[in-house]
Protein backbone atom coordinates (compact mmCIF):
# COMPACT_ATOMS: atom_id res chain seq x y z
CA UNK A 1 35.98 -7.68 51.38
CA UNK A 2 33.61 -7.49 48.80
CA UNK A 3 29.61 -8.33 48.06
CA UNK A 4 30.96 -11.91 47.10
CA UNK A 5 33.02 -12.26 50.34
CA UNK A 6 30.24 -10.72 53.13
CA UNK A 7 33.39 -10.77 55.82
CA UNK A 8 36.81 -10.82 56.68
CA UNK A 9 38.73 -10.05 59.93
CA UNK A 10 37.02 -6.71 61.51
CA UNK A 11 34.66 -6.13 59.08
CA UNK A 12 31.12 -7.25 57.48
CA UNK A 13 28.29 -6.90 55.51
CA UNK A 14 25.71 -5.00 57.29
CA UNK A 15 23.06 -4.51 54.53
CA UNK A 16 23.22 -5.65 50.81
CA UNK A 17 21.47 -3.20 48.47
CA UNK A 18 19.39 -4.68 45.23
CA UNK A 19 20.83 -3.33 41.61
CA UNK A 20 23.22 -0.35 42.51
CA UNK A 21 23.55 -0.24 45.71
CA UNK A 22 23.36 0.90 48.94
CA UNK A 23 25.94 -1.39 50.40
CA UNK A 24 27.12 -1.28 54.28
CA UNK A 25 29.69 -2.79 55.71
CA UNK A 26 30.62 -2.43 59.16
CA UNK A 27 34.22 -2.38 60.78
CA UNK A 28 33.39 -3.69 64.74
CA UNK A 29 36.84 -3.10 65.35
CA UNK A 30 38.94 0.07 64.35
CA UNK A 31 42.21 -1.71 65.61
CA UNK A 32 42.04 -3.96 62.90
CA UNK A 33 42.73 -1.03 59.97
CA UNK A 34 44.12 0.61 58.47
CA UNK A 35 41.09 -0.08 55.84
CA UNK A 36 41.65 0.38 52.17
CA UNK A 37 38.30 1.50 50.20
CA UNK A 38 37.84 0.35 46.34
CA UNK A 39 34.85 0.96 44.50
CA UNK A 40 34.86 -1.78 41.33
CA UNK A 41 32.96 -1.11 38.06
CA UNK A 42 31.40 -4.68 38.51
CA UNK A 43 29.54 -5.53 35.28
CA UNK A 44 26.97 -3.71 32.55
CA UNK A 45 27.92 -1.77 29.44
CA UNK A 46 30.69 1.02 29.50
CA UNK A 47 29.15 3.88 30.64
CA UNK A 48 29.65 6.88 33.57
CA UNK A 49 28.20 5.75 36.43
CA UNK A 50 28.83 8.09 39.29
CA UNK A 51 28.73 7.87 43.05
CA UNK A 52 29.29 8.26 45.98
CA UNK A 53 31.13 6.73 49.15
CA UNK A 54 29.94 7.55 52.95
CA UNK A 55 32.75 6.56 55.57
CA UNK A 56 31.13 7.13 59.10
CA UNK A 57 33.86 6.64 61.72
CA UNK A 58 32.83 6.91 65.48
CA UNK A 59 34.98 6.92 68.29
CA UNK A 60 34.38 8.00 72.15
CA UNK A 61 35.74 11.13 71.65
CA UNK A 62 33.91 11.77 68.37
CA UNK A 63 31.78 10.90 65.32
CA UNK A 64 33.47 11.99 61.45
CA UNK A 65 30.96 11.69 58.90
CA UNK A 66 32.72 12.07 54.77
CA UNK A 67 31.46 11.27 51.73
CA UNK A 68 33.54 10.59 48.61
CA UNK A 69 32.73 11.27 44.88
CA UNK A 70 33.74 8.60 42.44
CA UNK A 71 33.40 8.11 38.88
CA UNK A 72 33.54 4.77 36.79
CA UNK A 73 33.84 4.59 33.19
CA UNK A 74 34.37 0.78 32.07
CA UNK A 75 34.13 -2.45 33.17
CA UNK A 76 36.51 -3.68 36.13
CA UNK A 77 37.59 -0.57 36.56
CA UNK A 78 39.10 0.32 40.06
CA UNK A 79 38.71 3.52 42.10
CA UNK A 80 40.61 3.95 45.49
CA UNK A 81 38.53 5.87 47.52
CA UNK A 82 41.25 6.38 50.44
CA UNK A 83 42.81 4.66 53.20
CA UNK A 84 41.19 4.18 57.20
């Protein structure tokens, strides 16, 4: 899933940021993972462009809050972030 494809099975776009970002997408239904997170260097000049990923994952029993550093160097670049 990505900002061009707002859903696919367990998951969708929550809130769509303007320019960089925030992004949130929302997994209703854990069953459905594992869920791989990608961060794409989408378009612009080459560059650094660092950031960050939040992964919030709540269950009954408890709430895990991460966040995840990334950095992006050139176009379509890829970063895994992790798998969920």
């Amino acid at each position: 899933m990505y900002i061009g494809q707002k859903s696919a099975t367990g998951c969708r776009l929550a809130l769509e940021g303007k320019g960089p970002g925030p992004e949130v997408f929302i997994a209703d239904n854990l069953e459905q993972g594992p869920f791989t997170m990608k961060v794409l260097f989408f378009a612009g000049r080459h560059r650094e462009v660092q950031g960050k990923l939040r992964v919030i994952r709540t269950t009954p029993e408890a709430t895990r809050d991460d966040t995840y550093g990334f950095t992006l160097r050139m176009r379509r670049e890829v970063v895994e972030i992790g798998v969920f």
